[in-house]
Protein backbone atom coordinates (compact mmCIF):
# COMPACT_ATOMS: atom_id res chain seq x y z
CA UNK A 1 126.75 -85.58 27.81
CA UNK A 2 123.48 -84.97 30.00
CA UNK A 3 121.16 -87.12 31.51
CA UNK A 4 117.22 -87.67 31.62
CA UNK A 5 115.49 -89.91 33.64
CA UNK A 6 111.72 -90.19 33.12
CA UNK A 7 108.72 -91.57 35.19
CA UNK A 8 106.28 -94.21 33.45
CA UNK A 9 103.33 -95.36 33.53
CA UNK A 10 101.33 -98.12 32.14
CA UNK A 11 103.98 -100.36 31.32
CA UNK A 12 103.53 -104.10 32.04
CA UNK A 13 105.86 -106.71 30.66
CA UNK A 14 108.88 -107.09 28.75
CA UNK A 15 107.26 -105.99 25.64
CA UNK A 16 106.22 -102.68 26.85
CA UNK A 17 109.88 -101.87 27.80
CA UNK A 18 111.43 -103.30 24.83
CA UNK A 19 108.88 -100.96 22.77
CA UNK A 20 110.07 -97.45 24.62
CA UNK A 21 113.70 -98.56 24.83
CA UNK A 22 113.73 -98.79 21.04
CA UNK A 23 111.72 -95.66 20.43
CA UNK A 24 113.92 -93.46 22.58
CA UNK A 25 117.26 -94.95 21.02
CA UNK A 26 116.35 -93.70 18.19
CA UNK A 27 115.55 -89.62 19.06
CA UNK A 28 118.29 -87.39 18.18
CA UNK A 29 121.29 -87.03 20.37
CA UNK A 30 120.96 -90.30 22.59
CA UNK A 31 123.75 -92.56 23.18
CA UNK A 32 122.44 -95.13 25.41
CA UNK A 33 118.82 -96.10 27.20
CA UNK A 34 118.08 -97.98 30.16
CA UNK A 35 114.10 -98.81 30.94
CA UNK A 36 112.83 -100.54 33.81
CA UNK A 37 109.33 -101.74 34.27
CA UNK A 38 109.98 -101.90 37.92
CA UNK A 39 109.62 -99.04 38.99
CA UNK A 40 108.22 -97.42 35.66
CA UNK A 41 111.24 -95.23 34.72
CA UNK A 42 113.39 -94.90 32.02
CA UNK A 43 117.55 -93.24 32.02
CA UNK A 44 118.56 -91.31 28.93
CA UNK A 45 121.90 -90.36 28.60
CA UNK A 46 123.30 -88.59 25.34
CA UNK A 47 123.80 -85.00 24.13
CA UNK A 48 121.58 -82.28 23.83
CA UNK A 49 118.30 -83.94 24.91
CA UNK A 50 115.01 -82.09 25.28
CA UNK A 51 113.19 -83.87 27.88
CA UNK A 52 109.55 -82.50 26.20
CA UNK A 53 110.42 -84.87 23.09
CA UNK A 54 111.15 -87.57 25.12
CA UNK A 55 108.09 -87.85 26.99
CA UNK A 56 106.06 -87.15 23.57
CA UNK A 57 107.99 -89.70 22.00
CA UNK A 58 106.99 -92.25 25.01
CA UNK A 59 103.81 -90.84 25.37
CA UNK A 60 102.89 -91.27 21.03
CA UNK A 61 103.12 -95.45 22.48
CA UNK A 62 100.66 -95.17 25.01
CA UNK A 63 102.24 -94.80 28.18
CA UNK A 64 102.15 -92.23 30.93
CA UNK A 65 105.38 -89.83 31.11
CA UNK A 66 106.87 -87.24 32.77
CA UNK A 67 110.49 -86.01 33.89
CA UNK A 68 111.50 -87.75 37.12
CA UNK A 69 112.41 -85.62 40.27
């Protein structure tokens, strides 16, 4: 199991994190999803996740994305 946690930006209400919460639970290999609007970020936990599809996927709804440091 392995863990992703992304920075985002351009969220602003419930909606918005509703909308990438369900987008991400469905990519392959994720078990569970956790988005917050404040601060913007988003934790991924599954197996085998490829951070570069993640961000794409939240990135196809209009938001900013990147990998979190």
């Amino acid at each position: 199991m392995s863990r992703i946690e992304l920075a985002i930006e351009g969220m602003s209400c419930d909606h918005c994190t509703a909308r990438v919460r369900k987008a991400l639970e469905e990519a392959d290999g994720v078990k569970s999803v956790e988005v917050s609007l404040d601060p913007g970020s988003a934790v991924i936990d599954g197996d085998a996740l490829d951070p570069e599809v993640l961000v794409a996927i939240v990135e196809r709804l209009g938001y900013d994305a990147r990998p979190a440091v």
